[in-house]
Each structure stands twice: as structure tokens, then as C-alpha cells.
N, C-alpha and C. Protein backbone atom coordinates (compact mmCIF):
# COMPACT_ATOMS: atom_id res chain seq x y z
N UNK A 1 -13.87 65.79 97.98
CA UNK A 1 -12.93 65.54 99.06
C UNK A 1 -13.57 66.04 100.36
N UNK A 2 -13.68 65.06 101.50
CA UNK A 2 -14.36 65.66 102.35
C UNK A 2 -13.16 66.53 102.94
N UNK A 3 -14.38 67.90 103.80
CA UNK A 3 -13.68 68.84 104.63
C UNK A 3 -11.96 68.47 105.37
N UNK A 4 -12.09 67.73 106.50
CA UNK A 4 -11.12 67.58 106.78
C UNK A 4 -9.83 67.29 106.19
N UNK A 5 -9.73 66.44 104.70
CA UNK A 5 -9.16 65.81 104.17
C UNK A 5 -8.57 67.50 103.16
N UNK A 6 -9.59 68.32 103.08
CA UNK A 6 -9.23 69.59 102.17
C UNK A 6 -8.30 70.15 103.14
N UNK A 7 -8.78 69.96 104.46
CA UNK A 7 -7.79 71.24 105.83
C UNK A 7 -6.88 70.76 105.94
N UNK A 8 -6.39 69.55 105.64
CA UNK A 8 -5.17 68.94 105.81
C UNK A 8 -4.24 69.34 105.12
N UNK A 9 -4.96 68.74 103.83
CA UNK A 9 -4.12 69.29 102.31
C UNK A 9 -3.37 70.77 102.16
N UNK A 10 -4.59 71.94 102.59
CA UNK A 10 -4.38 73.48 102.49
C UNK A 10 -3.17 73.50 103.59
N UNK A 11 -3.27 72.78 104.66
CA UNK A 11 -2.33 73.06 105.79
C UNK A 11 -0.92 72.93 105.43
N UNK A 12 -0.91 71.37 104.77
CA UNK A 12 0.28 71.25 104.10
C UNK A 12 1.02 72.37 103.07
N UNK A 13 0.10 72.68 102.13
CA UNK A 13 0.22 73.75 101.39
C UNK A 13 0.44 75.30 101.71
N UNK A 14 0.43 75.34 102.93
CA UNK A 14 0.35 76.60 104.15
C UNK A 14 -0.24 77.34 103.54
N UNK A 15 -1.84 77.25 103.38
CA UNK A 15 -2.68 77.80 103.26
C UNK A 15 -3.56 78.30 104.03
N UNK A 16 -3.25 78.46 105.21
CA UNK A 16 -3.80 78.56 106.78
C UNK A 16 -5.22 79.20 106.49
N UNK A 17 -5.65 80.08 106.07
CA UNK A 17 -6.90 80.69 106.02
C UNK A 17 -7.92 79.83 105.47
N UNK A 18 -7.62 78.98 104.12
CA UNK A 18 -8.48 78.30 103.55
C UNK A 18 -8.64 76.86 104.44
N UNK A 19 -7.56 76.54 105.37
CA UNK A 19 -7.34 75.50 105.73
C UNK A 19 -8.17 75.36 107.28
N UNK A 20 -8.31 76.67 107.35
CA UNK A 20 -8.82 77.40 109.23
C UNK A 20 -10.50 76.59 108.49
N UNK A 21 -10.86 77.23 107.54
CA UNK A 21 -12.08 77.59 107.07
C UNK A 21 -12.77 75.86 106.90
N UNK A 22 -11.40 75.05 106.11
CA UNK A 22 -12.19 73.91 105.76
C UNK A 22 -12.29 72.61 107.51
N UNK A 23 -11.73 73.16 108.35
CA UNK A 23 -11.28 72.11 109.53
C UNK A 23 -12.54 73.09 110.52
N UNK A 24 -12.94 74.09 110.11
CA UNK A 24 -13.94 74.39 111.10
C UNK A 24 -14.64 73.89 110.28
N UNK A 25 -15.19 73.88 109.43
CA UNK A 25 -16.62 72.87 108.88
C UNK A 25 -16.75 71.54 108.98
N UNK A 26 -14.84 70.69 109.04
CA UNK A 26 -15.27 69.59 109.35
C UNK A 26 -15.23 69.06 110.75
N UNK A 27 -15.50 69.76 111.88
CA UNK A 27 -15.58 69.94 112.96
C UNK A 27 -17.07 69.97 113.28
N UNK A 28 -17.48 70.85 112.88
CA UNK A 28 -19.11 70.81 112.77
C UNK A 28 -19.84 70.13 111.79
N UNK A 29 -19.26 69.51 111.41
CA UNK A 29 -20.16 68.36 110.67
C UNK A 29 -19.99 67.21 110.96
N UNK A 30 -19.24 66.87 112.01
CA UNK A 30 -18.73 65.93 112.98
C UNK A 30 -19.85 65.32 114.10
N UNK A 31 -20.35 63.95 114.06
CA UNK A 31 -21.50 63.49 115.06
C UNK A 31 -21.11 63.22 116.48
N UNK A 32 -21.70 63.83 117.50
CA UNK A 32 -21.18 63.55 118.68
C UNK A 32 -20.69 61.79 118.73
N UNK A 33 -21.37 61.13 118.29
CA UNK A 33 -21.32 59.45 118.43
C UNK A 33 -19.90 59.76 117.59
N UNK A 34 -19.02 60.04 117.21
CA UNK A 34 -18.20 59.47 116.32
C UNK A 34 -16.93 60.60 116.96
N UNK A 35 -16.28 59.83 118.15
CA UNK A 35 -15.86 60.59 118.99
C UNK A 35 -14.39 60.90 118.85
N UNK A 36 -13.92 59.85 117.98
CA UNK A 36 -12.34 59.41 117.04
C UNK A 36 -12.41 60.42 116.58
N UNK A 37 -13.41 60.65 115.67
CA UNK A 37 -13.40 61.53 114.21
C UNK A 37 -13.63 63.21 114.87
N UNK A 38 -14.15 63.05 115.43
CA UNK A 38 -14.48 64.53 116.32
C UNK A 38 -13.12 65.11 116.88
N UNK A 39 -12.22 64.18 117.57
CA UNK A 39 -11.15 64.44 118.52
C UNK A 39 -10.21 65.02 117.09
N UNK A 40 -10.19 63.74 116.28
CA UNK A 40 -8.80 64.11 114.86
C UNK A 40 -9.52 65.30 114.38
N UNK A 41 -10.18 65.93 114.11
CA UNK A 41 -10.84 67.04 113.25
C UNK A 41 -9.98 68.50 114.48
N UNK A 42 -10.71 68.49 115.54
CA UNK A 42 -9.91 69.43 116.79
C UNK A 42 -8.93 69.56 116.61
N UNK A 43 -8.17 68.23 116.50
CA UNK A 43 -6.46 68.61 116.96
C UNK A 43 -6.38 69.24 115.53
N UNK A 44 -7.22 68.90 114.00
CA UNK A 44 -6.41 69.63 112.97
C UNK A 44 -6.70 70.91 113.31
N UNK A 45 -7.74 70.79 113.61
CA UNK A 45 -8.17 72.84 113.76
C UNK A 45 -7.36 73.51 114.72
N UNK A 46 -6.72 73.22 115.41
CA UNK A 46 -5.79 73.65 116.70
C UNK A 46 -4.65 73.59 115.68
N UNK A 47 -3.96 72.74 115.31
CA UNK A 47 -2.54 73.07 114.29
C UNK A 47 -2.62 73.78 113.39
N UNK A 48 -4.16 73.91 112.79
CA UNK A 48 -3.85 75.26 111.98
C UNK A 48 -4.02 77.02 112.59
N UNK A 49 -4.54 76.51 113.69
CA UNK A 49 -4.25 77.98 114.83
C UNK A 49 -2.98 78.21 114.98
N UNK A 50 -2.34 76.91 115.47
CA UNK A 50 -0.79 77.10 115.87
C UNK A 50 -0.08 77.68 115.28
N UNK A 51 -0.49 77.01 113.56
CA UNK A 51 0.21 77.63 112.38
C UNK A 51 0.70 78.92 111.85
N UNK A 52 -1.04 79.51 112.59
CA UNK A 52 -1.15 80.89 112.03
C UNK A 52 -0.94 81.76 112.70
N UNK A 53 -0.24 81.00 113.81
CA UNK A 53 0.21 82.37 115.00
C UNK A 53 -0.98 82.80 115.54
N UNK A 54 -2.49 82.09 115.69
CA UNK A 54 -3.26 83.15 116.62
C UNK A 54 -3.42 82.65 117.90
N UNK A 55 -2.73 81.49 118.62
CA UNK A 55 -2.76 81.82 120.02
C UNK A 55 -1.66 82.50 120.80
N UNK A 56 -2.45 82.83 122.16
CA UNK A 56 -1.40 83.77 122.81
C UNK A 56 -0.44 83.19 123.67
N UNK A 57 0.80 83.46 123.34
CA UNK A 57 1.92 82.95 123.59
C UNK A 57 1.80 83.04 125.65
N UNK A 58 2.03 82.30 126.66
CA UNK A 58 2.07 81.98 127.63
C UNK A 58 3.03 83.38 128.29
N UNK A 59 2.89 84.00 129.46
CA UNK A 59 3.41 84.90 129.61
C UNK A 59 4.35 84.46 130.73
N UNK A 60 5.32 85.48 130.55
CA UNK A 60 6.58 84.62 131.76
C UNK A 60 5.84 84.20 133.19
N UNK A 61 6.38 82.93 133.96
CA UNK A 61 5.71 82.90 135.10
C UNK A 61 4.70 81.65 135.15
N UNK A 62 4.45 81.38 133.40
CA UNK A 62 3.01 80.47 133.27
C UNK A 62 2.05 80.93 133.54
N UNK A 63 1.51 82.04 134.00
CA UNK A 63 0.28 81.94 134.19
C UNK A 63 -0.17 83.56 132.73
N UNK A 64 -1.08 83.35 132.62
CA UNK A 64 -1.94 84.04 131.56
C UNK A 64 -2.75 85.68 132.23
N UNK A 65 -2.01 86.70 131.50
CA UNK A 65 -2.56 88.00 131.59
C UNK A 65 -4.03 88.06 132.27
């Protein structure tokens, strides 16, 4: 099963760590020429950030500490 297709799966499964692990590999194994496949791989790796609570929440005001 390729990478991405595993980060998906784990994500579903809220497996966030295994899922972080398999969407960063299929990110980097991603050819600049194949710019579809590059973009869908990002946005999974960003939803499983989202998932896992590690970005920093926006501070009142909008603007960032």
C-alpha cells in the first residue's frame, strides 16, 4: 500500500503518530513534476497535524505571539 494511502487509512483509524510518520514519507517521495500528487499528500500531512493538536492555536487579535 503506498505511503499516502497507509496515512490516510491510520488517520481514519486515529492513529495520528503512525499516520504523521506515513504522510511525511509520502510527501518526500513525491516528484516535483507531479504537482496534484504533491499538493494532496500536504494537505494530508497538515490534517494529521490538525488532528493531533500540534499547531498553535491563533492568539486573540489574529496576530501570532
Amino acid at each position: 500500500m503506498p505511503a499516502s494511502a497507509s496515512a490516510l487509512v491510520l488517520r481514519d483509524l486515529e492513529q495520528y503518530d503512525e499516520a504523521l510518520s506515513y504522510a511525511e514519507q509520502a510527501v518526500a517521495l513525491r516528484e516535483a513534476g507531479r504537482a496534484r500528487f504533491l499538493a494532496l499528500s500536504r494537505i494530508s500531512l497538515v490534517d494529521i497535524h490538525v488532528r493531533r493538536g500540534d499547531l498553535i492555536p491563533p492568539s486573540p487579535g489574529g496576530t501570532t505571539a
